[in-house]
Protein backbone atom coordinates (compact mmCIF):
# COMPACT_ATOMS: atom_id res chain seq x y z
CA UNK A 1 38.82 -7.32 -46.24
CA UNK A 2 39.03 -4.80 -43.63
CA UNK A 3 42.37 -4.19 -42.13
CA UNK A 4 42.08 -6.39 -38.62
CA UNK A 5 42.17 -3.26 -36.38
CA UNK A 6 39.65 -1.65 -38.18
CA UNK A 7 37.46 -4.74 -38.36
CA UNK A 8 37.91 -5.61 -34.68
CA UNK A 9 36.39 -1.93 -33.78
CA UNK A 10 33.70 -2.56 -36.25
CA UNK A 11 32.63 -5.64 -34.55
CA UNK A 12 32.79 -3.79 -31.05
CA UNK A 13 30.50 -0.76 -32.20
CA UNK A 14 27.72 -2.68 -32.47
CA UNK A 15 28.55 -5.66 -29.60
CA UNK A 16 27.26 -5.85 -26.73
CA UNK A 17 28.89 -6.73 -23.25
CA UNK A 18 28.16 -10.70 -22.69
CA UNK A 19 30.50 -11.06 -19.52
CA UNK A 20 32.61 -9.00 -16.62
CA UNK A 21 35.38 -10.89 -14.77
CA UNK A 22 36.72 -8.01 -11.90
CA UNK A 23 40.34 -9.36 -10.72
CA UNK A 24 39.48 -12.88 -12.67
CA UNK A 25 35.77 -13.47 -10.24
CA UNK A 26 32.45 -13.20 -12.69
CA UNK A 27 30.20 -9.80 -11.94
CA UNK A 28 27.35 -8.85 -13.19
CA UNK A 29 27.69 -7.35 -16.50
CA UNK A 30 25.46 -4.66 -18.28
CA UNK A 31 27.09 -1.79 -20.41
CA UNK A 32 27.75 -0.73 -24.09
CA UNK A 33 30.76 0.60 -26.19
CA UNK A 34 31.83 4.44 -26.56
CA UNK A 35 32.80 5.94 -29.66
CA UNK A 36 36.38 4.77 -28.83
CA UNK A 37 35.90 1.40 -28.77
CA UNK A 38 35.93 1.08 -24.81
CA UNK A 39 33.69 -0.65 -22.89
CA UNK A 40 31.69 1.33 -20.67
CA UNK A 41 29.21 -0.31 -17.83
CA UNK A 42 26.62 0.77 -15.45
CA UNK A 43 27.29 -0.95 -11.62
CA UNK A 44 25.02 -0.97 -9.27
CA UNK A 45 25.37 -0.66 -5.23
CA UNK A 46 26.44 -3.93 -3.71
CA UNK A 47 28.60 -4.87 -6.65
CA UNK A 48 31.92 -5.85 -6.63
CA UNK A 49 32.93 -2.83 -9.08
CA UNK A 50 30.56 -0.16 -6.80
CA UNK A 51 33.16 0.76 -4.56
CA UNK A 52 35.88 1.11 -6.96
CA UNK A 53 38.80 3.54 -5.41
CA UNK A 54 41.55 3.66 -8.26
CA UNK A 55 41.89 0.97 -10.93
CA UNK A 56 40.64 -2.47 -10.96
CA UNK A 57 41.36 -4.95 -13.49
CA UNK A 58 38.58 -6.11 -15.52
CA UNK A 59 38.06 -8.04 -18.98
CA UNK A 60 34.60 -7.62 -20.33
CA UNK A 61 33.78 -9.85 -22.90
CA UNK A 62 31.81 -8.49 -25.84
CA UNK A 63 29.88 -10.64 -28.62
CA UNK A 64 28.52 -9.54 -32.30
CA UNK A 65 25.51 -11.53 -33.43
CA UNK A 66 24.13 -11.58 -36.78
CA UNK A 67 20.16 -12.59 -37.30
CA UNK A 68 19.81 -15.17 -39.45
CA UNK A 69 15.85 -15.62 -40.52
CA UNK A 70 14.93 -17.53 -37.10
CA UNK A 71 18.51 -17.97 -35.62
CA UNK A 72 21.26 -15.71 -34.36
CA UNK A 73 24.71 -16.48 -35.39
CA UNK A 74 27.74 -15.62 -33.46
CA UNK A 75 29.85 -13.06 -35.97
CA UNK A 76 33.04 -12.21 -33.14
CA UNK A 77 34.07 -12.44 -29.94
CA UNK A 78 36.05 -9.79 -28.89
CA UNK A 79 37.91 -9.56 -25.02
CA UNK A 80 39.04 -6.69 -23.72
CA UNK A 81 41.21 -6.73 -21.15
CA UNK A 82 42.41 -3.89 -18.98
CA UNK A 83 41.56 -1.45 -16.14
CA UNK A 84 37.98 0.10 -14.85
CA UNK A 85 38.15 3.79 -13.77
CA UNK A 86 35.71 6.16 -12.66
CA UNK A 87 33.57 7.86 -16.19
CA UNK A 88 34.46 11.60 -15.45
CA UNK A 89 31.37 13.34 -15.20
CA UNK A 90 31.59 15.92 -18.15
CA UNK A 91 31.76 12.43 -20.07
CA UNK A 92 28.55 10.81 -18.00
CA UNK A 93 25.66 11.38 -20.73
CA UNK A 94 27.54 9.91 -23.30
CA UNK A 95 28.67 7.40 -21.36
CA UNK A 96 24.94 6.46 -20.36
CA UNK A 97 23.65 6.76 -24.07
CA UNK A 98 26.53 4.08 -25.03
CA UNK A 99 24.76 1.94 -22.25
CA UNK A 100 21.59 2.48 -22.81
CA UNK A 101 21.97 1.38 -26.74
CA UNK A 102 22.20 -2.17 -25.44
CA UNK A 103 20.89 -2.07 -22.25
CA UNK A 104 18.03 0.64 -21.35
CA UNK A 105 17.65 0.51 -17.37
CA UNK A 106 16.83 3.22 -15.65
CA UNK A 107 19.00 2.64 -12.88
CA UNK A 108 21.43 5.13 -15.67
CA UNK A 109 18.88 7.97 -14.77
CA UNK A 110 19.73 7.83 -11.37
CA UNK A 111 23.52 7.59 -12.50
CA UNK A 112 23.51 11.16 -14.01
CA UNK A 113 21.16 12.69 -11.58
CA UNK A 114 22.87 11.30 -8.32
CA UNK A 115 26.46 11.29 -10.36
CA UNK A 116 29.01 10.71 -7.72
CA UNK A 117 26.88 10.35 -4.01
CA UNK A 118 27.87 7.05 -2.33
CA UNK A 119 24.39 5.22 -3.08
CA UNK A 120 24.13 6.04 -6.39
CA UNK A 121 24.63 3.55 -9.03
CA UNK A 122 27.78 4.38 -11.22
CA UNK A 123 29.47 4.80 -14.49
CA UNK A 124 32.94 3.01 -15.31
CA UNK A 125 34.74 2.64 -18.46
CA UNK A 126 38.19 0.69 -19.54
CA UNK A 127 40.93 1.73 -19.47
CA UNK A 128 42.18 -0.54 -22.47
CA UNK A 129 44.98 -2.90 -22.68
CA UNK A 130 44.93 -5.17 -24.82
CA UNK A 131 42.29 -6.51 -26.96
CA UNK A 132 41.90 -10.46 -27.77
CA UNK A 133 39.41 -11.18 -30.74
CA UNK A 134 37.91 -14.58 -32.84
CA UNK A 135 36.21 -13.83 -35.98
CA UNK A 136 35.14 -16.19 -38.71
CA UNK A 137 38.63 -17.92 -38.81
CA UNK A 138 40.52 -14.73 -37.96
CA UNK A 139 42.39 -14.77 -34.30
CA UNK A 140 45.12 -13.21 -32.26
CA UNK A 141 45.50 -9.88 -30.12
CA UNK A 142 45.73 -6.46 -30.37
CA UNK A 143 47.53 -4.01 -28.36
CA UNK A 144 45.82 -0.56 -26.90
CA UNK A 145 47.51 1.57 -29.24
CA UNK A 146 46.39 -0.29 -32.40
CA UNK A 147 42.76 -0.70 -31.24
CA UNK A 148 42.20 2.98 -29.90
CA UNK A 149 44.24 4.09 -32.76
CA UNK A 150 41.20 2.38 -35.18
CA UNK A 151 38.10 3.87 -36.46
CA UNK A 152 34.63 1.76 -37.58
CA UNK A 153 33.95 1.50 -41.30
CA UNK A 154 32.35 4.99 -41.72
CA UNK A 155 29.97 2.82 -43.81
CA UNK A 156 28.63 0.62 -41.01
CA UNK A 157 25.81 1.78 -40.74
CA UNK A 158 24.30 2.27 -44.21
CA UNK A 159 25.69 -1.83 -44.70
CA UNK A 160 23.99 -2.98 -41.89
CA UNK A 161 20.46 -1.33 -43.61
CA UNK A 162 21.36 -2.34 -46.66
CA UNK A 163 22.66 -6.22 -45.58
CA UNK A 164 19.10 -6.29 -43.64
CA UNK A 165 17.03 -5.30 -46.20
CA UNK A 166 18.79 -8.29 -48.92
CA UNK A 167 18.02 -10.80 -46.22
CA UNK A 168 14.74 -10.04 -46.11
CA UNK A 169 13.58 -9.34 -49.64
CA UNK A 170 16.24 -10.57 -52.20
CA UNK A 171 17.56 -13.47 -50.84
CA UNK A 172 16.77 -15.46 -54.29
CA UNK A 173 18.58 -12.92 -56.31
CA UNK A 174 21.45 -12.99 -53.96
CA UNK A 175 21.72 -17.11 -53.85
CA UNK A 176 21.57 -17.15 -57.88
CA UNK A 177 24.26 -14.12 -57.83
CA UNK A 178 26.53 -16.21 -55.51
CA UNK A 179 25.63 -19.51 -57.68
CA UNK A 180 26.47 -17.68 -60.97
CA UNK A 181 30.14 -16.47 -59.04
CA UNK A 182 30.73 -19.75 -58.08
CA UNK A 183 29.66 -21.94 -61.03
CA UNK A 184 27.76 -24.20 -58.82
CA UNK A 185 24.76 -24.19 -56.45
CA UNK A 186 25.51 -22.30 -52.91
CA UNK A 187 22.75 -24.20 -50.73
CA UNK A 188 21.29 -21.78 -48.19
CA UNK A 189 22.96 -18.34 -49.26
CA UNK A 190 22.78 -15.00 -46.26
CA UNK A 191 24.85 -12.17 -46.55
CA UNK A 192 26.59 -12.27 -43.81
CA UNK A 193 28.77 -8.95 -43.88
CA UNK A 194 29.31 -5.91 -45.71
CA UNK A 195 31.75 -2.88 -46.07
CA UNK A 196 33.36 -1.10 -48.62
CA UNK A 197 35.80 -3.96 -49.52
CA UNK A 198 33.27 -6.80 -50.02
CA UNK A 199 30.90 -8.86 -48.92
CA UNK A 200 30.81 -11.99 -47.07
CA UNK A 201 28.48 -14.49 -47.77
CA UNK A 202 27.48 -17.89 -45.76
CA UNK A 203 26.41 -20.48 -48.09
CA UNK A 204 25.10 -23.32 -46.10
CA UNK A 205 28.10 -23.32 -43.10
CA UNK A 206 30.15 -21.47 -45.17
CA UNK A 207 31.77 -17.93 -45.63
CA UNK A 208 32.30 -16.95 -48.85
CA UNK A 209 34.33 -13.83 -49.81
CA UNK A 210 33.92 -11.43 -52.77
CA UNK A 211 35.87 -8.84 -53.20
CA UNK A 212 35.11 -5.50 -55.10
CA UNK A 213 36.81 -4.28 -58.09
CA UNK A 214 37.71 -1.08 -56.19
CA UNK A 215 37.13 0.17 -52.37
CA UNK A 216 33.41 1.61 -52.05
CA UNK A 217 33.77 5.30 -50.69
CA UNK A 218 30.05 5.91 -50.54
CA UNK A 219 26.08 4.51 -49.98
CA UNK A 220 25.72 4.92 -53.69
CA UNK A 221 29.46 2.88 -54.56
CA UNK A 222 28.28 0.22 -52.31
CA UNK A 223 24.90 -0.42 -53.47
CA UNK A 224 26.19 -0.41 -57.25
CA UNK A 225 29.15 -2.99 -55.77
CA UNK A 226 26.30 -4.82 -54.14
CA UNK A 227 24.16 -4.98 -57.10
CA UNK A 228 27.16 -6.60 -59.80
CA UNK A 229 26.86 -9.53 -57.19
CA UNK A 230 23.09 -10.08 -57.03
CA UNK A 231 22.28 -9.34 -60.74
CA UNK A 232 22.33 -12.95 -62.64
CA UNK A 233 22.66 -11.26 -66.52
């Protein structure tokens, strides 16, 4: 299994922001994640964060789904909790992109081009400190330094294709895989997650671990990983 750090800022790359409490009051919450693993968030005039002179304490609450056939299944909820500053504007593009991966309005156009005249709509971004997360049956909280101090499985991305494409196509290979591991029939069988330690599996309301003989370093390691579990010889 991932190392809970690491695993936490997996989780957050590809989250989305759910919720935005601003000095413990609800506001209206639309924004992404940077490449550090801080929430960043588009506010528009007339918003309690719009006027924002110094810091303001914030937790934004972010949530990982996984798409099961039909239904989407929470996979972690992750709170951050901490203070919103100003995105500096050398940082604004990037900061828009990361918004604009979960939530495309093009109120962020007007954000770069007007960046920093009183109307203008505006980019923030947390200043993080501390970092509570649920996960499967994983819980507890992490402090700035160990989130920041994280990196995403450099092989996110290539499991999420590869996760996607075993849903769709080779989900009878994968139940009989997880039935021959077992010794016994799995019910409904997903994968569930991926990464160069394992893979999770839900069989009916259950997760399932299996671990690899050794750490995956590459597409090519995890596919061949991938394929000792699915193949039923």
């Amino acid at each position: 299994m991932l190392p809970i750090p690491e695993r936490v800022r997996t989780l957050a790359a590809t989250a989305s922001v759910a919720k935005l409490s601003v000095d413990g009051a609800p506001a209206p919450a639309r924004g992404g994640v940077d490449g550090r693993g801080r929430p960043v968030l588009l506010v528009l005039p007339g918003e309690p964060l719009h006027g924002l002179h110094g810091d303001a304490v914030v937790a934004v609450n972010l949530t990982a789904m996984r798409q099961l056939g039909s239904v989407t299944h929470p996979r972690g909820l992750i709170e951050v909790q901490g203070w919103a500053e100003v995105v500096p504007e050398p940082e604004a593009r990037d900061a828009a992109v990361a918004v604009a991966a979960h939530s495309a309005d093009e109120s962020l156009f007007e954000a770069l081009e007007r960046f920093g005249e009183p109307g203008a709509p505006r980019l923030l971004r947390m200043d993080v400190g501390q970092v509570v997360y649920l996960t499967g049956q994983e819980s507890g909280l992490l402090d700035a330094d160990d989130y920041l101090g994280a990196t995403p499985d450099p092989l996110t991305e290539t499991a999420e294709q590869v996760l996607a494409h075993v849903n769709s196509s080779h989900r009878a290979q994968l139940a009989a895989g997880v039935a021959r591991q077992l010794g016994e029939q799995a019910g409904e069988v997903w994968l569930w997650e991926l990464d160069r330690f394992g893979a999770t599996v839900r069989a009916d309301e259950a997760l399932v671990r299996f671990q690899w003989p050794a750490p995956a370093n590459s597409q090519l390691c995890l596919e061949t990983a991938l394929r000792g579990l699915l193949c039923t010889c």
